[in-house]
C-alpha atoms as a PDB file:
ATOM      1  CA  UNK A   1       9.082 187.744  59.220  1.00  0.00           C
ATOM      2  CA  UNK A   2       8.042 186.807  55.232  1.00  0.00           C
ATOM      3  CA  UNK A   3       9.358 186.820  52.188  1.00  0.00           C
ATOM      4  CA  UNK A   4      13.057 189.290  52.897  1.00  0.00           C
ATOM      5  CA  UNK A   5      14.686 191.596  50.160  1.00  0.00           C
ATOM      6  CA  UNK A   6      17.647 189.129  49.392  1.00  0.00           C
ATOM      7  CA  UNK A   7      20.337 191.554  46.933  1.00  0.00           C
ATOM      8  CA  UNK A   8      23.695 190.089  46.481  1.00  0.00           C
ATOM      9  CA  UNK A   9      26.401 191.166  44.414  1.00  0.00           C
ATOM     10  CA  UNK A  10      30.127 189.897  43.881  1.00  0.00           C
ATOM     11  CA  UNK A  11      32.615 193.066  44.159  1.00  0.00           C
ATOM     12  CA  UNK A  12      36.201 192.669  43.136  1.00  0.00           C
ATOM     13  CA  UNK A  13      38.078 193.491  46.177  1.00  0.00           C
ATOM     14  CA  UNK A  14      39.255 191.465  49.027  1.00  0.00           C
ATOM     15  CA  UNK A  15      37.235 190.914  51.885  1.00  0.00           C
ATOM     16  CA  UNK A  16      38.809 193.078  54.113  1.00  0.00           C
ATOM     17  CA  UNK A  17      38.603 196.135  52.379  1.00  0.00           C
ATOM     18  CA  UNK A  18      34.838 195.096  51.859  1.00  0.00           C
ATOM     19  CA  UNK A  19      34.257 194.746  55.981  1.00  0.00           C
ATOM     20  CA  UNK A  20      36.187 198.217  56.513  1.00  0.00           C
ATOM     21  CA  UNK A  21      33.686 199.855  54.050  1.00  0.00           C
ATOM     22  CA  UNK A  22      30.570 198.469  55.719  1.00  0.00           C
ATOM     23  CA  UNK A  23      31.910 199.364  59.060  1.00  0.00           C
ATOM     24  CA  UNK A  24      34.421 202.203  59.062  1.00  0.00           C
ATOM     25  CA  UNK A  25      32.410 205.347  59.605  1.00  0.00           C
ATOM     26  CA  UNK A  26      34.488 207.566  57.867  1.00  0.00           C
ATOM     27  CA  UNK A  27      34.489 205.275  54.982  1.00  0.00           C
ATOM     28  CA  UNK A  28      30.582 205.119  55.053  1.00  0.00           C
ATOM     29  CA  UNK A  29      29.940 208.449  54.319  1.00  0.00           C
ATOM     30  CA  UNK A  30      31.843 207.829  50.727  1.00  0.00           C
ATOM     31  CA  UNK A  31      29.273 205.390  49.605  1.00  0.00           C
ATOM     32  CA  UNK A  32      26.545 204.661  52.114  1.00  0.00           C
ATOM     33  CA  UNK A  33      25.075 207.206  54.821  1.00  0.00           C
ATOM     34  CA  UNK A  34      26.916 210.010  56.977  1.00  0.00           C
ATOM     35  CA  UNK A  35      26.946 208.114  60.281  1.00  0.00           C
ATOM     36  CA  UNK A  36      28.443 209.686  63.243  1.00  0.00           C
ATOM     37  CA  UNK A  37      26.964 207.652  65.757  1.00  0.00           C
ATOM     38  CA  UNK A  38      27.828 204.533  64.304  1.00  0.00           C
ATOM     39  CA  UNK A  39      30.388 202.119  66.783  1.00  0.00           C
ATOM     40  CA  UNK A  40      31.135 198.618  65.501  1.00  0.00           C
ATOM     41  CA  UNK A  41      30.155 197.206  68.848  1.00  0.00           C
ATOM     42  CA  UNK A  42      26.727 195.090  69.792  1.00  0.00           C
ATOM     43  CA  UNK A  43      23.882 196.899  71.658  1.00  0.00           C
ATOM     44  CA  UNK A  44      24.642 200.392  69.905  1.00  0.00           C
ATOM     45  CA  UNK A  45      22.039 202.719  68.172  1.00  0.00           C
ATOM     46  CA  UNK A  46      23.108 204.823  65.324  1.00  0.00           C
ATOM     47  CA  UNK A  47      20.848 207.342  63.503  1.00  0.00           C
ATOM     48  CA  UNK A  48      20.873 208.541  60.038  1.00  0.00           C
ATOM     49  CA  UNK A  49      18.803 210.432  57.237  1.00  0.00           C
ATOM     50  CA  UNK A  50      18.842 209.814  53.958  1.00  0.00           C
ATOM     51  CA  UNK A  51      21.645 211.968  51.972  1.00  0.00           C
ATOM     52  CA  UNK A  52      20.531 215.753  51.013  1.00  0.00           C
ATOM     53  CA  UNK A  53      19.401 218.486  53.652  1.00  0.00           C
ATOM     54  CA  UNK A  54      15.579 217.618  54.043  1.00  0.00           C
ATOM     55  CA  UNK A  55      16.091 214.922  56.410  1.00  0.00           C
ATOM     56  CA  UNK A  56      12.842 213.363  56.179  1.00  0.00           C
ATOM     57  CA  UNK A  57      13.320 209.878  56.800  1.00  0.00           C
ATOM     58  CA  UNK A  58      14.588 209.576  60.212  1.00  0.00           C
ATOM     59  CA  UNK A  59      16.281 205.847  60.497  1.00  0.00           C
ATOM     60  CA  UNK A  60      17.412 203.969  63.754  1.00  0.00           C
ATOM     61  CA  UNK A  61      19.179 201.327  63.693  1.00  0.00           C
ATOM     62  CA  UNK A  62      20.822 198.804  66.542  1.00  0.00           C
ATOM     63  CA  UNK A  63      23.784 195.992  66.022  1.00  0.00           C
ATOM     64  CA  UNK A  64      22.212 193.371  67.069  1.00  0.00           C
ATOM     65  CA  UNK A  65      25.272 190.202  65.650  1.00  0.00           C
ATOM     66  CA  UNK A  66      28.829 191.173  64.428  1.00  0.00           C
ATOM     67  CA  UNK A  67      31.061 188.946  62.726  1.00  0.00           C
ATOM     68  CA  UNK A  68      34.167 190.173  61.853  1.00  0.00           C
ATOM     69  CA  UNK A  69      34.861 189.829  58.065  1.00  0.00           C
ATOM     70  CA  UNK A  70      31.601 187.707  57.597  1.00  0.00           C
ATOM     71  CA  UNK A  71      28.247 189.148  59.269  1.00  0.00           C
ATOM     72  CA  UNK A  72      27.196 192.717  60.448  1.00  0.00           C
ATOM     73  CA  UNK A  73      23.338 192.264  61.691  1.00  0.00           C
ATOM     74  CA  UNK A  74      20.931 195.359  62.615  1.00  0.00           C
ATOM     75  CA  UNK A  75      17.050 196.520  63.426  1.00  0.00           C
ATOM     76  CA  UNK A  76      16.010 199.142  60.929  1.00  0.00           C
ATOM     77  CA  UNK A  77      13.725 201.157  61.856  1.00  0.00           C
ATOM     78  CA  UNK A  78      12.129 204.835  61.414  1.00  0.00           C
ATOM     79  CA  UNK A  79      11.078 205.849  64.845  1.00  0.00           C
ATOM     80  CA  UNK A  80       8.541 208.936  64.129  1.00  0.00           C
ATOM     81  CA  UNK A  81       6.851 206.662  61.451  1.00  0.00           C
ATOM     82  CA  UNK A  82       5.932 203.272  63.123  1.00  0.00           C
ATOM     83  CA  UNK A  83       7.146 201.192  66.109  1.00  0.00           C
ATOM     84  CA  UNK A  84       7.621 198.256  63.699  1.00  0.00           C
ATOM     85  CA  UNK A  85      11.228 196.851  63.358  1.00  0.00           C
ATOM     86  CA  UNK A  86      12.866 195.319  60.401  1.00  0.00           C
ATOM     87  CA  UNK A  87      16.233 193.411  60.412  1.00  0.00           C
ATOM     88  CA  UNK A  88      19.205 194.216  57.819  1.00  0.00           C
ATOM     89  CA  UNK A  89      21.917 191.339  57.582  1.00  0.00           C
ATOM     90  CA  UNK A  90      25.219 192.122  55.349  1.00  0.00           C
ATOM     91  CA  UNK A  91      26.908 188.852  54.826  1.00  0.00           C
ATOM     92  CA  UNK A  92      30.471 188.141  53.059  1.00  0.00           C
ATOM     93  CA  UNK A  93      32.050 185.322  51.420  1.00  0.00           C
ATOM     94  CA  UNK A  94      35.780 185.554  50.027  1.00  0.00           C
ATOM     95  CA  UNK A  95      35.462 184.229  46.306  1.00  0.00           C
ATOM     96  CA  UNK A  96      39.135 184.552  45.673  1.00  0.00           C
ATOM     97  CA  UNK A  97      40.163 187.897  45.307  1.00  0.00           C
ATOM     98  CA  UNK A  98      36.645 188.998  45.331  1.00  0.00           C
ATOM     99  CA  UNK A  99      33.970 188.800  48.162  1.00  0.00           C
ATOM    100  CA  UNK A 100      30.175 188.031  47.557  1.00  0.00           C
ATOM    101  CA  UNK A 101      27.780 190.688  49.184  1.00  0.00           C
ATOM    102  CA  UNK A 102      24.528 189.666  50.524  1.00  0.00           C
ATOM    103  CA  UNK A 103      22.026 191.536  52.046  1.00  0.00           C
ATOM    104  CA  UNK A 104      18.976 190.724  53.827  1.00  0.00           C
ATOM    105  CA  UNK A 105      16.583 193.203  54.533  1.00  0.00           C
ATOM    106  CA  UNK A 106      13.593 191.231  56.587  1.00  0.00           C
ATOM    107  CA  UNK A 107      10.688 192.435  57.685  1.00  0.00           C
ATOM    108  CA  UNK A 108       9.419 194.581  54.841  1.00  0.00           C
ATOM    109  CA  UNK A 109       5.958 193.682  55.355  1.00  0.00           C
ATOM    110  CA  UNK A 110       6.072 195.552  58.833  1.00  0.00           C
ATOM    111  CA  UNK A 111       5.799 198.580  57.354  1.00  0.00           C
ATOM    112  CA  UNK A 112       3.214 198.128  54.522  1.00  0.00           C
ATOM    113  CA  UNK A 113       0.718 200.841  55.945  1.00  0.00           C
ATOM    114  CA  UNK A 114       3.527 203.091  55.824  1.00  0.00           C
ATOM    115  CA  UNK A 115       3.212 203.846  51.781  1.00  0.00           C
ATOM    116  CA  UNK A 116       4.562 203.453  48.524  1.00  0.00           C
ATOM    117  CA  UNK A 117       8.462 204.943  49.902  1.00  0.00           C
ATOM    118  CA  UNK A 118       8.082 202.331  52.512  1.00  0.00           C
ATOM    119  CA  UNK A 119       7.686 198.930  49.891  1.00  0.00           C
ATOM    120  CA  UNK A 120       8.879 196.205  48.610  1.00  0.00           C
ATOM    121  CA  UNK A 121       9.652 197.439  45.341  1.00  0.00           C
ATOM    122  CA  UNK A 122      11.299 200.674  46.645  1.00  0.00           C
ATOM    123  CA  UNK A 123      13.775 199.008  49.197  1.00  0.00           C
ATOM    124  CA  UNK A 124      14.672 196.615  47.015  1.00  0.00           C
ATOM    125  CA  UNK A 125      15.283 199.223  44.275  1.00  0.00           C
ATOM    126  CA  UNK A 126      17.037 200.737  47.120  1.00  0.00           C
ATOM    127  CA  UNK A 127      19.319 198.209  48.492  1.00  0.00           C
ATOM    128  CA  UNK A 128      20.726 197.651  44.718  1.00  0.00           C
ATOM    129  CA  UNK A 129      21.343 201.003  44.139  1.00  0.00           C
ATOM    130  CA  UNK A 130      23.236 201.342  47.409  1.00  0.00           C
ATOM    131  CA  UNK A 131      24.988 198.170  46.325  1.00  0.00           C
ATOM    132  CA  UNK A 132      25.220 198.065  43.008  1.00  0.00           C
ATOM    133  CA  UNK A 133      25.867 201.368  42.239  1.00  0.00           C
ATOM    134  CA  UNK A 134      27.495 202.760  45.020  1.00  0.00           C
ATOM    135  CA  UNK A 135      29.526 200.003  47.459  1.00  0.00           C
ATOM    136  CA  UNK A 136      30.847 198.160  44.387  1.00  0.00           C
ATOM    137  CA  UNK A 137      32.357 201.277  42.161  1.00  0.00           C
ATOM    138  CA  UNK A 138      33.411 202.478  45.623  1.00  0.00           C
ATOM    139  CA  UNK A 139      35.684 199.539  46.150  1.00  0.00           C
ATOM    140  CA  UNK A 140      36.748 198.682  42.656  1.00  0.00           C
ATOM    141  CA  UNK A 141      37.848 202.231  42.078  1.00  0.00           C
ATOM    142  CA  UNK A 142      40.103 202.179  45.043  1.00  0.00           C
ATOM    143  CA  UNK A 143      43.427 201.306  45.090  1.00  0.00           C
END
């Protein structure tokens, strides 16, 4: 695996509230993907489309490492596409009252015959929208 989508931002809110947002499924759904397969244990598939009702992009995903509080690891994968697997790591580090969040999305090049929705460009684009503009406000507008 070359050359990973590495997106990390700092989020002010403690670390806690960070790992229950990346891992609660309920929570989830506020900021990330409607999940209703997802459990928080190693081994487990969970399925998801992208928001909206087309449902074109059919993901599956498996925990592969968990962490508590510091690393949640999973395949990513979109099963009626291509066999190919890709790897998604969400790492945290307390910074005081604020936690760094990194994500590594390895594997990218996996799905390169896959087209222009399946790049670089556009998952990284991706993961900092999900990040940046999503996961962040979601836990700095929360009390």
């Amino acid at each position: 695996m070359s050359n990973p989508i590495i997106v990390e931002y700092k989020v002010n809110a403690p670390i806690e509230r960070v790992w229950k947002a990346l891992t609660d499924k309920t929570e989830m759904r506020s900021w990330y993907f409607d999940i209703p397969d997802f459990e928080l244990e190693t081994g487990k598939v969970f399925n998801f489309y992208e928001p909206g009702d087309e449902k074109k992009y059919h993901h599956q995903a498996e925990v592969v490492e968990i962490i508590p509080e510091q690393k949640l690891k999973h395949t990513w994968t979109y099963p009626e596409f291509s066999n190919e697997k890709t790897m998604v790591t969400w790492e945290l580090q307390p910074q005081g009252n604020e936690t760094l969040v990194k994500l590594t999305h390895d594997g990218i090049d996996n799905f390169s015959d896959l087209g222009e929705n399946f790049s670089q460009n556009a998952f990284t684009e991706g993961w900092n929208g999900i990040i940046g503009q999503s996961l962040k406000p979601y836990l700095e507008n929360k009390s």
